[in-house]
N, C-alpha and C. Protein backbone atom coordinates (compact mmCIF):
# COMPACT_ATOMS: atom_id res chain seq x y z
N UNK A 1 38.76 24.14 -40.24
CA UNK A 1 38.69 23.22 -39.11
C UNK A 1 37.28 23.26 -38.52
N UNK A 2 36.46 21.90 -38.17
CA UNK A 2 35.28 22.08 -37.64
C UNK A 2 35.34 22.41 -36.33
N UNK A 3 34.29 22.72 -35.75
CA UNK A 3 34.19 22.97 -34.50
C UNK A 3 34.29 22.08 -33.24
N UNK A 4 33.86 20.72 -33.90
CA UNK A 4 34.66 19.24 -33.14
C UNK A 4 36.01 19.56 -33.00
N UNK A 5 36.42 19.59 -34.39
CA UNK A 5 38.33 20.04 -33.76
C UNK A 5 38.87 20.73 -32.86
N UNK A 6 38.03 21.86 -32.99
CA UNK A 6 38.57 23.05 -32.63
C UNK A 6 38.58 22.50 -31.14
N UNK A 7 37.17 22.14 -30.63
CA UNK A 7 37.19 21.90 -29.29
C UNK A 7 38.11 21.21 -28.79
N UNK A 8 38.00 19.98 -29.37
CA UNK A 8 39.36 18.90 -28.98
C UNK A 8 40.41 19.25 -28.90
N UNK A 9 40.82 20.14 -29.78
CA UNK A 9 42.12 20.69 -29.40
C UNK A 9 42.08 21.62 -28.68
N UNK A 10 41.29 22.04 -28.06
CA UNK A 10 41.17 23.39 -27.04
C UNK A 10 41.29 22.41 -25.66
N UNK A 11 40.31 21.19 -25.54
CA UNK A 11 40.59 20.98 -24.59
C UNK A 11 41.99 20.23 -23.93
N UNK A 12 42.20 19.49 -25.23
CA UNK A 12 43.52 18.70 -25.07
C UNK A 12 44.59 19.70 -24.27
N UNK A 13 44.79 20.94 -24.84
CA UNK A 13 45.46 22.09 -23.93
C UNK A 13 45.05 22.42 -22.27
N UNK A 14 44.27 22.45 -22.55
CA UNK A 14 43.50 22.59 -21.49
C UNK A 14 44.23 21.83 -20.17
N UNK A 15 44.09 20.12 -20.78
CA UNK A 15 44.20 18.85 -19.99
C UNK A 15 45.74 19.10 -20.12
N UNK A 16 46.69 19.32 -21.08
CA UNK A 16 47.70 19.26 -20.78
C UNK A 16 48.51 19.88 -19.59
N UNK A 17 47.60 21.45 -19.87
CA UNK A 17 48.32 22.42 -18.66
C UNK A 17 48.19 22.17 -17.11
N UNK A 18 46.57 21.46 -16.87
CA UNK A 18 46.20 21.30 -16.05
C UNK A 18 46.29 19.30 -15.33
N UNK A 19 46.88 19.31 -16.07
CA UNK A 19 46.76 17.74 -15.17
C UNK A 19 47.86 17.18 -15.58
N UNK A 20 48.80 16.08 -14.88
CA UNK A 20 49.69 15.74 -14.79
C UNK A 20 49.81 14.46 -15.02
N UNK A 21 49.90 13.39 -16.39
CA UNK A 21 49.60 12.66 -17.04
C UNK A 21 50.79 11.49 -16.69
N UNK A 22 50.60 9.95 -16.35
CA UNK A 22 49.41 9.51 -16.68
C UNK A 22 48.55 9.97 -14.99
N UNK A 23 47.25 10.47 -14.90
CA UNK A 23 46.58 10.38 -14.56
C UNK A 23 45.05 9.86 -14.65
N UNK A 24 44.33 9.90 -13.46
CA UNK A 24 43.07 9.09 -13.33
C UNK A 24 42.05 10.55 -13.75
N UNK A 25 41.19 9.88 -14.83
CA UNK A 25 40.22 11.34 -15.45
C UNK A 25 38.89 10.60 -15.24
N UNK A 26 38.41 11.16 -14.98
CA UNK A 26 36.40 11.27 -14.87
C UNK A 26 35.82 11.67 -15.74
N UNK A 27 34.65 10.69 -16.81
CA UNK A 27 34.18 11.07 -18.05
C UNK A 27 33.12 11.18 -17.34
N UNK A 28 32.34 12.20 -17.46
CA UNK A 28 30.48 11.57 -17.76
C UNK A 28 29.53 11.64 -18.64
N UNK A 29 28.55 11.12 -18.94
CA UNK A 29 27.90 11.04 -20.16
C UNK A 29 25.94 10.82 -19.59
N UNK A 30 25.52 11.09 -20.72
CA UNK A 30 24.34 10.95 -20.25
C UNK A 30 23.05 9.99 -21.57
N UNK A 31 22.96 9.25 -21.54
CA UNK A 31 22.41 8.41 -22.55
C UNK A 31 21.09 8.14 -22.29
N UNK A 32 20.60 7.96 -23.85
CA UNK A 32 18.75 7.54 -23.36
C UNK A 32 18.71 6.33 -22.95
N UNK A 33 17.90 5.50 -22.14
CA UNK A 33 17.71 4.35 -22.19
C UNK A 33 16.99 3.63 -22.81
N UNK A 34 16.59 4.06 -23.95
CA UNK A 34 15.88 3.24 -24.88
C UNK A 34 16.32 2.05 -25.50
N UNK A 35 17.36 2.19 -25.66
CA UNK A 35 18.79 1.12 -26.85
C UNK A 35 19.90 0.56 -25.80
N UNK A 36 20.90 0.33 -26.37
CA UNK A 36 21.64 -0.46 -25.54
C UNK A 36 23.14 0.92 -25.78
N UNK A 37 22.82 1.98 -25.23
CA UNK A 37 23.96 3.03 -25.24
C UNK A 37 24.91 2.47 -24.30
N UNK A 38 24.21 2.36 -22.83
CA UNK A 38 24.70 2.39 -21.64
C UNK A 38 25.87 1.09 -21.93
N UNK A 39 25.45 0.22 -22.61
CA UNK A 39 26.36 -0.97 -22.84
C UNK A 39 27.46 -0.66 -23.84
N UNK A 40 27.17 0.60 -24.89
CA UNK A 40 28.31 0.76 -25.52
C UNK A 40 29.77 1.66 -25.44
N UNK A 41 28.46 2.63 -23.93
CA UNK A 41 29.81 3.16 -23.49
C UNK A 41 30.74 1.97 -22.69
N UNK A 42 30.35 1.26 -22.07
CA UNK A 42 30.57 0.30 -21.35
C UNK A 42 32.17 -0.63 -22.06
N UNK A 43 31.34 -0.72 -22.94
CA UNK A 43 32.42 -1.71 -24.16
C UNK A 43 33.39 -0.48 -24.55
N UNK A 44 33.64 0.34 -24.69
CA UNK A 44 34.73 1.36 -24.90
C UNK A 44 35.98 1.60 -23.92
N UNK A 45 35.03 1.25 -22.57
CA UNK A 45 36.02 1.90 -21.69
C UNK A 45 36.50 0.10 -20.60
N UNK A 46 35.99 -0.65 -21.12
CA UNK A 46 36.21 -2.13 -20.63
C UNK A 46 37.21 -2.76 -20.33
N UNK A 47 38.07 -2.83 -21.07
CA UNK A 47 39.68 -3.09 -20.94
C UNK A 47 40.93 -2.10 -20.37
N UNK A 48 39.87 -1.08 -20.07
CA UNK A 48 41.18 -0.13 -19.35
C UNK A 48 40.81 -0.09 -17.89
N UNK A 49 40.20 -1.06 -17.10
CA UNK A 49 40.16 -1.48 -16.09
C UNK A 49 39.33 -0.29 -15.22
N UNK A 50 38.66 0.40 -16.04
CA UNK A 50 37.85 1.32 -15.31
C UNK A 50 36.73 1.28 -14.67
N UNK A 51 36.63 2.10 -13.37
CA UNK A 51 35.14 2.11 -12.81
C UNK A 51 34.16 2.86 -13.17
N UNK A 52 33.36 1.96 -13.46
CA UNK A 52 32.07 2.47 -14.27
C UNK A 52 31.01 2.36 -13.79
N UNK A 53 30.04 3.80 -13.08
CA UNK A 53 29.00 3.98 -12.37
C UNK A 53 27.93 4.52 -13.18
N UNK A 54 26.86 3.66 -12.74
CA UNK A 54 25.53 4.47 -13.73
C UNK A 54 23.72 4.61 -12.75
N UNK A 55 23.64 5.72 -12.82
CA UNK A 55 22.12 6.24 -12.06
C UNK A 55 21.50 6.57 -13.26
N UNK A 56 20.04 5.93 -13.09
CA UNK A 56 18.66 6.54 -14.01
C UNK A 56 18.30 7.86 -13.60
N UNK A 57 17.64 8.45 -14.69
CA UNK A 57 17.17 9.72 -14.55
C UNK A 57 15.94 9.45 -13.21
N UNK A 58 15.43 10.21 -12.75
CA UNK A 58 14.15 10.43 -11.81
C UNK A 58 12.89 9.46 -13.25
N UNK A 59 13.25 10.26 -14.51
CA UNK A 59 11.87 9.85 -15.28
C UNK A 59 12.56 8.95 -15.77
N UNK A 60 13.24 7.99 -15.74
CA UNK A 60 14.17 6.63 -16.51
C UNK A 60 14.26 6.89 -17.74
N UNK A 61 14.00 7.88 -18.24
CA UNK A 61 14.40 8.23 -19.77
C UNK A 61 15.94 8.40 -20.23
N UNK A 62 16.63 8.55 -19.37
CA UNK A 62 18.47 8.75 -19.42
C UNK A 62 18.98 7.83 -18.35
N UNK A 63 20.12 7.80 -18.36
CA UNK A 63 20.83 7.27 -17.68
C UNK A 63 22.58 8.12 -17.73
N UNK A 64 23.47 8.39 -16.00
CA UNK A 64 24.18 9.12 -16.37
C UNK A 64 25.16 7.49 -16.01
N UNK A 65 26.30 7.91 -16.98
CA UNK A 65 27.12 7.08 -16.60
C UNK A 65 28.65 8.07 -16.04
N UNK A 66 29.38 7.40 -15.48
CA UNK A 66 30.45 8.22 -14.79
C UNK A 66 31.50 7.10 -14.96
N UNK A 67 32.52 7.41 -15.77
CA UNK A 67 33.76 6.41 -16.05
C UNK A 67 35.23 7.27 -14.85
N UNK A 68 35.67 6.56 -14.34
CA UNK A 68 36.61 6.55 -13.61
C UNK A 68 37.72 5.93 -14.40
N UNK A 69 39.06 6.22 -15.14
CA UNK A 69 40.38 5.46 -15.56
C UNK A 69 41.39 5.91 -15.41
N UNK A 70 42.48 5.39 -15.27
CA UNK A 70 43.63 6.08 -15.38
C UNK A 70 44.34 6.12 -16.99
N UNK A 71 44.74 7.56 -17.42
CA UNK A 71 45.37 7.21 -18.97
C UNK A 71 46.78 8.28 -18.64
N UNK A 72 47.37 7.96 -19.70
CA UNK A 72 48.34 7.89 -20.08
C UNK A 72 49.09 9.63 -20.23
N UNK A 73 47.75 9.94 -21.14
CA UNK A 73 47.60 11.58 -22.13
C UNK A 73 47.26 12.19 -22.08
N UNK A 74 47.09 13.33 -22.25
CA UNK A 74 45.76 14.44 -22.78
C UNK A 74 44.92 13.29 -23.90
N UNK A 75 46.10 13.27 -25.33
CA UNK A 75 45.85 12.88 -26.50
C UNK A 75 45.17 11.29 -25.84
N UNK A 76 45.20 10.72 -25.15
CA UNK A 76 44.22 9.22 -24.89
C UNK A 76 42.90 9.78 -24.44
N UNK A 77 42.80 10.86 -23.49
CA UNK A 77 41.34 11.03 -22.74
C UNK A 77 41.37 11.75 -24.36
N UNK A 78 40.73 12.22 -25.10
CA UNK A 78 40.59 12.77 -26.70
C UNK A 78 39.92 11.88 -27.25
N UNK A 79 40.84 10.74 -27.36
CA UNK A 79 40.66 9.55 -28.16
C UNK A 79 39.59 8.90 -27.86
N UNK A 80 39.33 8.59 -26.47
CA UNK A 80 38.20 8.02 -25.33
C UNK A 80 36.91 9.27 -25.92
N UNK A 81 37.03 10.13 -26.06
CA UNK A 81 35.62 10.71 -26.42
C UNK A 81 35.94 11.33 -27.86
N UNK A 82 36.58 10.93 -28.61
CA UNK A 82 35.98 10.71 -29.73
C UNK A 82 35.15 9.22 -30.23
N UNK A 83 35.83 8.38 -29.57
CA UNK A 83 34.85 6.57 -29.97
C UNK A 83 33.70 6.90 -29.06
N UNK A 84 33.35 7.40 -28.09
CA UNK A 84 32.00 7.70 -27.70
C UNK A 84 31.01 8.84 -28.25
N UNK A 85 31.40 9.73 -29.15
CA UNK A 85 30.38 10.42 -29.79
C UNK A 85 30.36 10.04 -30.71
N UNK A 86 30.20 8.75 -31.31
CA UNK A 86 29.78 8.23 -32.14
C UNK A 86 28.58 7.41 -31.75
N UNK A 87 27.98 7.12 -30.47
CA UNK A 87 27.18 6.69 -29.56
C UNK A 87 25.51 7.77 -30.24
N UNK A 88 25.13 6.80 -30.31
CA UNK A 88 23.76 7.76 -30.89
C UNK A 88 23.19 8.34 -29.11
N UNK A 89 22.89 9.42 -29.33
CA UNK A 89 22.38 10.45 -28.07
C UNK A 89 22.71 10.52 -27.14
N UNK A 90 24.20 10.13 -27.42
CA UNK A 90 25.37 10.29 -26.27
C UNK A 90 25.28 12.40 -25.95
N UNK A 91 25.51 12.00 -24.79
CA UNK A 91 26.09 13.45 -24.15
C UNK A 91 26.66 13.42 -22.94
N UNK A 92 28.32 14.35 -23.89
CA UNK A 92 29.21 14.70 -22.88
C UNK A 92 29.19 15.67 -21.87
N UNK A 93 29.20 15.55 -20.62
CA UNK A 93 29.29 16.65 -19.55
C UNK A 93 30.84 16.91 -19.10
């Protein structure tokens, strides 16, 4: 098992024990602004009616974004950051 897995499933436990589903979860991420990241986290989380906040770094080289949604799962917030680390120089906080 890679170490992607491992995590995911560590945290999925994690989320299960600790939060009481469906609940509202807080992603954040931190992207360069060179490319159009900020727009692809954007398009991921679009249709689940979420609030989506974004501040530039001090040096505008990043940008953090902060997703606000309500889901369903553990196994949905999972799902939600696995289609975003596929985001070139995405980073999860």
């Amino acid at each position: 098992m890679s170490d992607k897995a491992d995590f995911y499933d560590k945290l999925e436990i994690q989320l299960e024990d600790t939060t009481d589903f469906p609940a509202d979860y807080l992603y954040k991420f931190i992207v360069p602004t060179t490319e159009n990241q900020v727009l692809e986290v954007e398009r991921i989380f679009n249709n689940l009616g979420a609030v989506i906040t974004t501040k530039k770094s001090k040096t505008g080289k990043y940008v953090s974004v902060s997703i606000l949604v309500n889901l369903k799962s553990a196994s949905e917030v999972i799902v939600y950051y696995k289609k975003a680390a596929f985001i070139k120089g995405i980073i999860s906080l």
